[in-house]
C-alpha atoms as a PDB file:
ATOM      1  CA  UNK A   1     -30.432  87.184  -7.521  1.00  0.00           C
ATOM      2  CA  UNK A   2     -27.960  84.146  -7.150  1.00  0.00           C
ATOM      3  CA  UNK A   3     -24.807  85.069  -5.765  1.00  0.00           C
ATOM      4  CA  UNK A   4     -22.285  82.744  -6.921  1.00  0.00           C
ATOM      5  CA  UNK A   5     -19.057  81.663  -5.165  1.00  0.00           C
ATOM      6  CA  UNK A   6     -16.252  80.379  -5.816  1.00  0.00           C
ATOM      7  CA  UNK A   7     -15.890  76.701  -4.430  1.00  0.00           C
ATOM      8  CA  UNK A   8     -12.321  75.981  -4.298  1.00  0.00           C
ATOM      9  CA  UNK A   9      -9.328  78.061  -3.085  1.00  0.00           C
ATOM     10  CA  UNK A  10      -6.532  78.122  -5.388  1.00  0.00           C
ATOM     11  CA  UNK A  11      -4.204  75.097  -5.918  1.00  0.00           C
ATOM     12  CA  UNK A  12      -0.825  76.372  -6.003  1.00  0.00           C
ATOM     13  CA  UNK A  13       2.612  74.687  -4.896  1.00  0.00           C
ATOM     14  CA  UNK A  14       5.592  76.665  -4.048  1.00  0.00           C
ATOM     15  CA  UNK A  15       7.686  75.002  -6.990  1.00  0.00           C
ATOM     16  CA  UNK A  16       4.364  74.995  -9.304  1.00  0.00           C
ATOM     17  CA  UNK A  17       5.308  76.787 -12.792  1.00  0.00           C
ATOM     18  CA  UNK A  18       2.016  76.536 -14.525  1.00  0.00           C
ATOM     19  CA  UNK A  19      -1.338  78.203 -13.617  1.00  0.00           C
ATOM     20  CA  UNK A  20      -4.661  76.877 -15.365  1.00  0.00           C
ATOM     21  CA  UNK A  21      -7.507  79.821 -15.403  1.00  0.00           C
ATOM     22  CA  UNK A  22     -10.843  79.899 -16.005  1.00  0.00           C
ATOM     23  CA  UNK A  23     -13.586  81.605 -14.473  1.00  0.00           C
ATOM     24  CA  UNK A  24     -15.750  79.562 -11.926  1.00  0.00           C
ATOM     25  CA  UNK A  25     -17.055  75.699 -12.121  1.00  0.00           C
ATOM     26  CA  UNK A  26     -20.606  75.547 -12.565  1.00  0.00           C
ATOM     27  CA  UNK A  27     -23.165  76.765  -9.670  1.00  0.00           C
ATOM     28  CA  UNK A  28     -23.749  73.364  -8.336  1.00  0.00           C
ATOM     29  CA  UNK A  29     -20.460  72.900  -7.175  1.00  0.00           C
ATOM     30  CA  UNK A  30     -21.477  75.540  -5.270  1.00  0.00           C
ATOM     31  CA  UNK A  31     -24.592  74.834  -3.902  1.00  0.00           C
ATOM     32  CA  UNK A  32     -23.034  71.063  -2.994  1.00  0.00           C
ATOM     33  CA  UNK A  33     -25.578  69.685  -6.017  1.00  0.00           C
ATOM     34  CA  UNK A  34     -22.841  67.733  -7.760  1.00  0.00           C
ATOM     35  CA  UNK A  35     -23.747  64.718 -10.697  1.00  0.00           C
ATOM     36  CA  UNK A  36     -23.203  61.141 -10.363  1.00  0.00           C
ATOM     37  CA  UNK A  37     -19.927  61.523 -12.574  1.00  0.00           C
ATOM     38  CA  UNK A  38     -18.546  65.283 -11.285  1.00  0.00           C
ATOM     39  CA  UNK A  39     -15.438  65.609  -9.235  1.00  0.00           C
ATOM     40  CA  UNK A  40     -15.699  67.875  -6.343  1.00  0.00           C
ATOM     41  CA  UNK A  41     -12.547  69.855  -7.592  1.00  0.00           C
ATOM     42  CA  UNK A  42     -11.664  72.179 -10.262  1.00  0.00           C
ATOM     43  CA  UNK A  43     -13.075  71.368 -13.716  1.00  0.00           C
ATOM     44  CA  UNK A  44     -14.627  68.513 -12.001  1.00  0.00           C
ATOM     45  CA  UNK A  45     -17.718  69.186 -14.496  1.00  0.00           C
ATOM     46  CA  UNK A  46     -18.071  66.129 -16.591  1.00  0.00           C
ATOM     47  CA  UNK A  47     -19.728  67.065 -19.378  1.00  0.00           C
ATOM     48  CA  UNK A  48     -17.235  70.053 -19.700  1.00  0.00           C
ATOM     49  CA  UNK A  49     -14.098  68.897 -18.062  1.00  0.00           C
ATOM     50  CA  UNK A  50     -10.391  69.383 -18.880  1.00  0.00           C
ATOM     51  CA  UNK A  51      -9.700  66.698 -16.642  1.00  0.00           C
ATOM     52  CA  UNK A  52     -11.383  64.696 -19.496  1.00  0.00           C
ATOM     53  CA  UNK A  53      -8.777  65.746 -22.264  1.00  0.00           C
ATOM     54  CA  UNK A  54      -5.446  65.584 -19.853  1.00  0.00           C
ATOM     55  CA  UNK A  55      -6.782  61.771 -19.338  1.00  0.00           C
ATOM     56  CA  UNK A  56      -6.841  61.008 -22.822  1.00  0.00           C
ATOM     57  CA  UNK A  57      -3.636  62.925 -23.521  1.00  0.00           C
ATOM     58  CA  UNK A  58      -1.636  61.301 -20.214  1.00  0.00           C
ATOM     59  CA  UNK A  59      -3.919  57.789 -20.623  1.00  0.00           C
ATOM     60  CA  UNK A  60      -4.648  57.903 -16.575  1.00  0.00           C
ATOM     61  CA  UNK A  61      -7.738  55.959 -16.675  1.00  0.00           C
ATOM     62  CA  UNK A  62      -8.964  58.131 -14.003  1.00  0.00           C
ATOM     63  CA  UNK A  63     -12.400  57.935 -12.087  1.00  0.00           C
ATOM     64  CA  UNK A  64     -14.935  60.313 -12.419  1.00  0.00           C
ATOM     65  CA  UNK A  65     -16.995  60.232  -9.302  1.00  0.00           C
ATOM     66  CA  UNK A  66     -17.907  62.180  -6.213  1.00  0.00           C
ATOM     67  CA  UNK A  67     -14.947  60.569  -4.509  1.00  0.00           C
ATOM     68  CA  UNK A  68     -12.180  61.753  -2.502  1.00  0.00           C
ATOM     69  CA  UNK A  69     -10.108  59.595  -4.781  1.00  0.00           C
ATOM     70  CA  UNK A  70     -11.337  61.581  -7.674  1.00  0.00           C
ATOM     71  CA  UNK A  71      -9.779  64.259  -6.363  1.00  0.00           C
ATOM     72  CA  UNK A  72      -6.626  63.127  -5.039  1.00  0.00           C
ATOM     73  CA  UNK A  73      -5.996  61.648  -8.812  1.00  0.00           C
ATOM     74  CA  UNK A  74      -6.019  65.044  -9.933  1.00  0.00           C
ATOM     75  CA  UNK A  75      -3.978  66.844  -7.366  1.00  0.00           C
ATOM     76  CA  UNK A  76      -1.313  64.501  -7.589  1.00  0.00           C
ATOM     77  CA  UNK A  77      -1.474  65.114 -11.263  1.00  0.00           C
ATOM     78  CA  UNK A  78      -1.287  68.821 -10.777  1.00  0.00           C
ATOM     79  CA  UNK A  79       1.682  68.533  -8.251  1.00  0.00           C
ATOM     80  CA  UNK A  80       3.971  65.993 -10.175  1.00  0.00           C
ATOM     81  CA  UNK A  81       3.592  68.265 -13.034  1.00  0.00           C
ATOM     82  CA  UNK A  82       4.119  71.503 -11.839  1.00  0.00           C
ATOM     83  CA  UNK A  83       0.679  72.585 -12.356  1.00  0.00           C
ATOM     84  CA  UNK A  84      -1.803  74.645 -10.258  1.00  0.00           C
ATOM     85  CA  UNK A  85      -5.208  75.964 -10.925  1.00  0.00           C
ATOM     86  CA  UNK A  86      -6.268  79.672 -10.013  1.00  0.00           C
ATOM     87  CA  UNK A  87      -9.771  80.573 -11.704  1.00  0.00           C
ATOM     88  CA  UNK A  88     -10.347  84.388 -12.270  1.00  0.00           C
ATOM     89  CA  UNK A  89     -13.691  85.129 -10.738  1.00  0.00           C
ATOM     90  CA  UNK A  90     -13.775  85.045  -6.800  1.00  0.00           C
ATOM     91  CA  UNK A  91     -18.125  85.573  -6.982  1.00  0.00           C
ATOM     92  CA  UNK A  92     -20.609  87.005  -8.775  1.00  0.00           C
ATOM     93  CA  UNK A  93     -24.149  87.449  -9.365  1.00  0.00           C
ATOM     94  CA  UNK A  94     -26.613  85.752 -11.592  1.00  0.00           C
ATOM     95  CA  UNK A  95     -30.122  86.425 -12.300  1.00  0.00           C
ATOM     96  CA  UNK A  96     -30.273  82.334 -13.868  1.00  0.00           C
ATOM     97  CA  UNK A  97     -28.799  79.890 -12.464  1.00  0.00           C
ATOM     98  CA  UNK A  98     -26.301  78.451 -14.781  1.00  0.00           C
ATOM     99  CA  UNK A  99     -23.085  78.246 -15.821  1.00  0.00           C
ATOM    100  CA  UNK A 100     -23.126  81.074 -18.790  1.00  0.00           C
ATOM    101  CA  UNK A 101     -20.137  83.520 -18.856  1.00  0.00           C
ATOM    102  CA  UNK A 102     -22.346  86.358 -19.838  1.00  0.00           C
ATOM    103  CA  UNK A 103     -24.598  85.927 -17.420  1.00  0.00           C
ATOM    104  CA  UNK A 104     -22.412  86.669 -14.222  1.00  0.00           C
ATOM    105  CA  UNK A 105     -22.695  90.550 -13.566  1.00  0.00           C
ATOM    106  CA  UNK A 106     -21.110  92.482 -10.573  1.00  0.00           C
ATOM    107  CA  UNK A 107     -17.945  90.463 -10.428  1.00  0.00           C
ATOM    108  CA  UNK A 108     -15.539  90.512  -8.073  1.00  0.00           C
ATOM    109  CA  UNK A 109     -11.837  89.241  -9.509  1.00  0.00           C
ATOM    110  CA  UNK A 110      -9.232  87.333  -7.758  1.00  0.00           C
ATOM    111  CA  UNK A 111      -6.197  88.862  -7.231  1.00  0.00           C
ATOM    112  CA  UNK A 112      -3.840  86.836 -10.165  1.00  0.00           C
ATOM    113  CA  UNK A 113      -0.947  89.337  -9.774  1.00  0.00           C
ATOM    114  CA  UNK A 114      -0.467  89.126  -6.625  1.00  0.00           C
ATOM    115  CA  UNK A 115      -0.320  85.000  -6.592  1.00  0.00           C
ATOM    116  CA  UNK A 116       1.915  85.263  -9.504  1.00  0.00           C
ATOM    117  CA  UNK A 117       4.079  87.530  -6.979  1.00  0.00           C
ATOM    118  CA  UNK A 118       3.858  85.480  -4.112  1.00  0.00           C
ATOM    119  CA  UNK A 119       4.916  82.050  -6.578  1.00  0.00           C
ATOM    120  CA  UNK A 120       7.507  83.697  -8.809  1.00  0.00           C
ATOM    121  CA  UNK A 121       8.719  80.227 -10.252  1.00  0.00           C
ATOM    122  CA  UNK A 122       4.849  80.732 -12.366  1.00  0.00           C
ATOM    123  CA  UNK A 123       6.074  81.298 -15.966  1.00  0.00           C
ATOM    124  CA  UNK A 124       2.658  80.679 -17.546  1.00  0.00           C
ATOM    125  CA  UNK A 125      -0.695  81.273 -17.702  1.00  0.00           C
ATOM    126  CA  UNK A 126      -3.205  78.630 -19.404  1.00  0.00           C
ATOM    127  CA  UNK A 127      -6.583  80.186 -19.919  1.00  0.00           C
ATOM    128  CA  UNK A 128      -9.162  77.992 -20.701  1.00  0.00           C
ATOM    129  CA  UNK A 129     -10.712  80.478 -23.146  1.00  0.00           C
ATOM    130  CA  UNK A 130     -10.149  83.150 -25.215  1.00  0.00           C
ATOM    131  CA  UNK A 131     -10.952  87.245 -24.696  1.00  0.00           C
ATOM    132  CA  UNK A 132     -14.568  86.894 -25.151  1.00  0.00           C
ATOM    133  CA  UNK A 133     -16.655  88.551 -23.273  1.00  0.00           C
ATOM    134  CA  UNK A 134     -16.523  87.457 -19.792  1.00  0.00           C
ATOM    135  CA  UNK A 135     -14.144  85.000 -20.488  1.00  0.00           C
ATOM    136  CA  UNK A 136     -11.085  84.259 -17.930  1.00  0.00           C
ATOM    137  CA  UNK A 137      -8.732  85.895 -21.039  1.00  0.00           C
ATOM    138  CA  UNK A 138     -10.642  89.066 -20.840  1.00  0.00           C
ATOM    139  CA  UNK A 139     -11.182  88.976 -16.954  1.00  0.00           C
ATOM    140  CA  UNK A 140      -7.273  88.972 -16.704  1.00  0.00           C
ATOM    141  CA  UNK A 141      -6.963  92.141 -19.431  1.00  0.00           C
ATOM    142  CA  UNK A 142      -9.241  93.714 -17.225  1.00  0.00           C
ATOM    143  CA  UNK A 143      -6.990  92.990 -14.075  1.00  0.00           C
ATOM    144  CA  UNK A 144      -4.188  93.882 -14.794  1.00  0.00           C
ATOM    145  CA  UNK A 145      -5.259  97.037 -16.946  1.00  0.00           C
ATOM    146  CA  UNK A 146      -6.304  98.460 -13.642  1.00  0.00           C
ATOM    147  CA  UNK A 147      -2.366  98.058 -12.789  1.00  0.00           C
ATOM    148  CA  UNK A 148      -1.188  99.762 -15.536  1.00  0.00           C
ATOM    149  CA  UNK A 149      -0.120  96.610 -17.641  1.00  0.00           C
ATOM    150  CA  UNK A 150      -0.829  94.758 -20.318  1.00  0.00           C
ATOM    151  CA  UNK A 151      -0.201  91.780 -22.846  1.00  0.00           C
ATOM    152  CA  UNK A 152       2.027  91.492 -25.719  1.00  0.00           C
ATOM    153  CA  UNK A 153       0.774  89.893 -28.799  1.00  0.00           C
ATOM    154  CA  UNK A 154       3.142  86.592 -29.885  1.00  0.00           C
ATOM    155  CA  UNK A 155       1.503  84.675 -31.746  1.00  0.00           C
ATOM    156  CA  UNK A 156      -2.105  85.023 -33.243  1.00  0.00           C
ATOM    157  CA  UNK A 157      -2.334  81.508 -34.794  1.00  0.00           C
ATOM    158  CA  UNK A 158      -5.082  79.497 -32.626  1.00  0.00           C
ATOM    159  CA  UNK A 159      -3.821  78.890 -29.449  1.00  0.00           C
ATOM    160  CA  UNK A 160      -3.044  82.661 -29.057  1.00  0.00           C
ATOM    161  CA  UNK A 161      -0.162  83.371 -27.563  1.00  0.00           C
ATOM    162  CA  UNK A 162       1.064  86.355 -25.258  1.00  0.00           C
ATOM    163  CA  UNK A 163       3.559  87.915 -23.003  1.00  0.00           C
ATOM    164  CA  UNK A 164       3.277  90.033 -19.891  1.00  0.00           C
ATOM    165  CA  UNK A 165       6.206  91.700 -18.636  1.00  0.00           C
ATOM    166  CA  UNK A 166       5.693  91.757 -15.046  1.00  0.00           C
ATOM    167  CA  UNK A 167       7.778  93.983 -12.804  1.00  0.00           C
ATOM    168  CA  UNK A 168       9.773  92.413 -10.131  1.00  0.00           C
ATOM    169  CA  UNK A 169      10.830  94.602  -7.087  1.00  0.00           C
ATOM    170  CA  UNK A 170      14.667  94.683  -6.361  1.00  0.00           C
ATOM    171  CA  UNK A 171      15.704  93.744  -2.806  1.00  0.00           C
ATOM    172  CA  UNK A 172      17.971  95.471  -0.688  1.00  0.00           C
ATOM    173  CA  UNK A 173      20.043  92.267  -0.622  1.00  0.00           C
ATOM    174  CA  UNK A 174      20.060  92.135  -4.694  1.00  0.00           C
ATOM    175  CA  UNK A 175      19.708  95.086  -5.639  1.00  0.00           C
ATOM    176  CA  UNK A 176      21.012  94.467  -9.178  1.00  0.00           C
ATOM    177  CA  UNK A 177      18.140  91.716  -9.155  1.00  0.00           C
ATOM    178  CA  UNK A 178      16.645  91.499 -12.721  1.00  0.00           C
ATOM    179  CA  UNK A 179      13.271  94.162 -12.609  1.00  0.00           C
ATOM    180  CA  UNK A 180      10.865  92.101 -14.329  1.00  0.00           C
ATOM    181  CA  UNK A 181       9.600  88.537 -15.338  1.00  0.00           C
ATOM    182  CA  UNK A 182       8.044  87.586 -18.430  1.00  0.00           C
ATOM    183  CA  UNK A 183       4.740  85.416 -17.969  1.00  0.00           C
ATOM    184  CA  UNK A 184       3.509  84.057 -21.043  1.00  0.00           C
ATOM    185  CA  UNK A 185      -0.162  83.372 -21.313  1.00  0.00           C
ATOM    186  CA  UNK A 186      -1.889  80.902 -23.594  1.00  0.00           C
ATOM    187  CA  UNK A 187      -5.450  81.458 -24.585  1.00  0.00           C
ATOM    188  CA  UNK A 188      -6.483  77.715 -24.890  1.00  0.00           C
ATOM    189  CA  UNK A 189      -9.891  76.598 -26.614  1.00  0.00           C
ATOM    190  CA  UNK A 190     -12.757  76.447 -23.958  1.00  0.00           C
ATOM    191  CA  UNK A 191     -14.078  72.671 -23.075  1.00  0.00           C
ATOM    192  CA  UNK A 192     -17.837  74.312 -23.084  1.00  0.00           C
ATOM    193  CA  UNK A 193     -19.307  72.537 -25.567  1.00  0.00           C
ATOM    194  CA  UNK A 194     -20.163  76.435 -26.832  1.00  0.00           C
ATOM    195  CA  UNK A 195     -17.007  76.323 -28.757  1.00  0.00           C
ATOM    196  CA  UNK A 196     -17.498  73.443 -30.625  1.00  0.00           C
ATOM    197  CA  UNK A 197     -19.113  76.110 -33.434  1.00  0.00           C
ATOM    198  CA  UNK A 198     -15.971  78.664 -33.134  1.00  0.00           C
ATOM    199  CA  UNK A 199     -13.507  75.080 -33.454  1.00  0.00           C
ATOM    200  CA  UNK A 200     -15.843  73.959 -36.186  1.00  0.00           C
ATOM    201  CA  UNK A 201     -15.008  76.936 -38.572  1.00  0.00           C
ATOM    202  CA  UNK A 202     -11.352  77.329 -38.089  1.00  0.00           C
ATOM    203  CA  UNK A 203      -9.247  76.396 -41.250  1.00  0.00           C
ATOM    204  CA  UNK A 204      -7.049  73.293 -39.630  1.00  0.00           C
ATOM    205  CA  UNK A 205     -10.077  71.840 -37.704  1.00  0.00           C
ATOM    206  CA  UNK A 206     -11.662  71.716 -41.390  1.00  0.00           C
ATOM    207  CA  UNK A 207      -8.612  70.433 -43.215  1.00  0.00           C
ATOM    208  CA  UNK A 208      -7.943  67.649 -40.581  1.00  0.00           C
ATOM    209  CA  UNK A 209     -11.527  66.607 -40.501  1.00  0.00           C
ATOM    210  CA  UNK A 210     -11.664  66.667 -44.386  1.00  0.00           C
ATOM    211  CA  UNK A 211      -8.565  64.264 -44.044  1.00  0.00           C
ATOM    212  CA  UNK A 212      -9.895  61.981 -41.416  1.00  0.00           C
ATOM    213  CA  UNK A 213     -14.188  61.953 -41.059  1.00  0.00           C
ATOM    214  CA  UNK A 214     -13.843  60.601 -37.379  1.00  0.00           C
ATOM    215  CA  UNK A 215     -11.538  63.396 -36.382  1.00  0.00           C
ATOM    216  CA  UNK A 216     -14.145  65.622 -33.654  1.00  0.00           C
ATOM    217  CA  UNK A 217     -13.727  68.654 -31.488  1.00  0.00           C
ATOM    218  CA  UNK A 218     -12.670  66.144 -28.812  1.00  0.00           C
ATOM    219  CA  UNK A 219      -9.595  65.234 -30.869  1.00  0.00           C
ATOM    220  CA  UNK A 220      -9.182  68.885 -31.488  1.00  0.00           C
ATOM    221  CA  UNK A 221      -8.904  69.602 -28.177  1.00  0.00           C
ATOM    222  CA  UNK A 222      -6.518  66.735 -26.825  1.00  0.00           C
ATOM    223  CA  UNK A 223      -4.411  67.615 -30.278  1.00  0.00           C
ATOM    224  CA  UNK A 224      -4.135  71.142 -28.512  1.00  0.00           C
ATOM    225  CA  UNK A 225      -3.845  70.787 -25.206  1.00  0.00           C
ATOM    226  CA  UNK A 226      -0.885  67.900 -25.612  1.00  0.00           C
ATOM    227  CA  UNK A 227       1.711  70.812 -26.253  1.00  0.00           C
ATOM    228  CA  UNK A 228       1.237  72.572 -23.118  1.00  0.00           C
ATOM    229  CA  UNK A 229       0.261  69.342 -20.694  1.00  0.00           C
END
């Protein structure tokens, strides 16, 4: 059995506003086996990498290498924009080594809750996934059920949008303090090339691509992920 862990702490900044969530990067970020073209960071996959679609959306022109530089392109993206990255699964096991969702078993979770307490200027969760199985959507249900919440439907339209009303402890300095943020969370499509088949059947990938042949699940994505970048 392959016990999987988590690379990379999470990258948070005290004034950060934005979390990105997944799961975990793939196992040979973990095992130090990285590609010519990975980034040692988050997402630094590059055959399945956001940092792929924020470069097209931004035009950054960034590199995709092994190299510190790599990396510090990223985080100073992340920083200027408010952004940090905190990925849902701390380790796991796996009985194949890959990067499937379904096949980590025995998972232990990160604690999301309590960084969204300790950063309370966080307004928003972007999951890079939705609640299937395994996914970092249904890995956060599954947290914070064990806390007695849960999330509020918004909007079901593709990106799916919720709420979670998170309670906020009143100090003895404010007491009258307001008792609870709302966090919304936004259940992005996944950049495995998996979900190229779910993007293919949905009714406005079909109608744009009907419109315009060359449109692809890259533009798709980039289309997306511009409104919350």
């Amino acid at each position: 059995m392959f016990i999987h862990h988590h690379p990379y702490a999470p990258f948070i900044q005290p004034d950060t506003t934005k979390l990105i969530v997944g799961t975990l990067p793939p196992p040979r970020f973990s095992t130090g086996t990285l590609l010519e073209r990975d980034v040692d960071f988050c997402y630094g996959s590059y055959y399945n990498s956001l940092w792929l679609y924020i470069d097209a959306i931004y035009r950054l022109n960034w590199r995709y290498d092994n190299s510190e530089a790599a990396v510090d392109e990223r985080k100073h993206f992340l920083i200027s924009h408010k952004i940090g990255v905190c990925d849902m699964v701390e380790r796991c096991e796996r009985a194949k080594i890959d990067a499937s969702d379904l096949g980590m078993q025995n998972v232990t979770l990160r604690n999301l809750i309590g960084y969204l307490k300790a950063y309370p200027n966080i307004d928003t969760l972007l999951f890079t996934g939705g609640n299937s199985k395994n996914g970092p959507e249904y890995f956060f249900r599954k947290h914070i059920k064990d806390q007695g919440l849960k999330l509020n439907l918004v909007s079901s339209t593709v990106p799916r949008i919720h709420e979670l009303i998170l309670p906020v402890m009143a100090s003895k300095a404010k007491p009258s303090a307001v008792s609870h943020r709302i966090i919304k969370t936004v259940s992005l499509t996944s950049v495995s090339g998996a979900a190229n088949i779910s993007i293919s059947k949905l009714p406005l990938y079909q109608h744009l691509k009907a419109k315009d042949p060359t449109f692809n699940t890259f533009d798709f994505r980039v289309m997306q992920y511009r409104e919350f970048f």
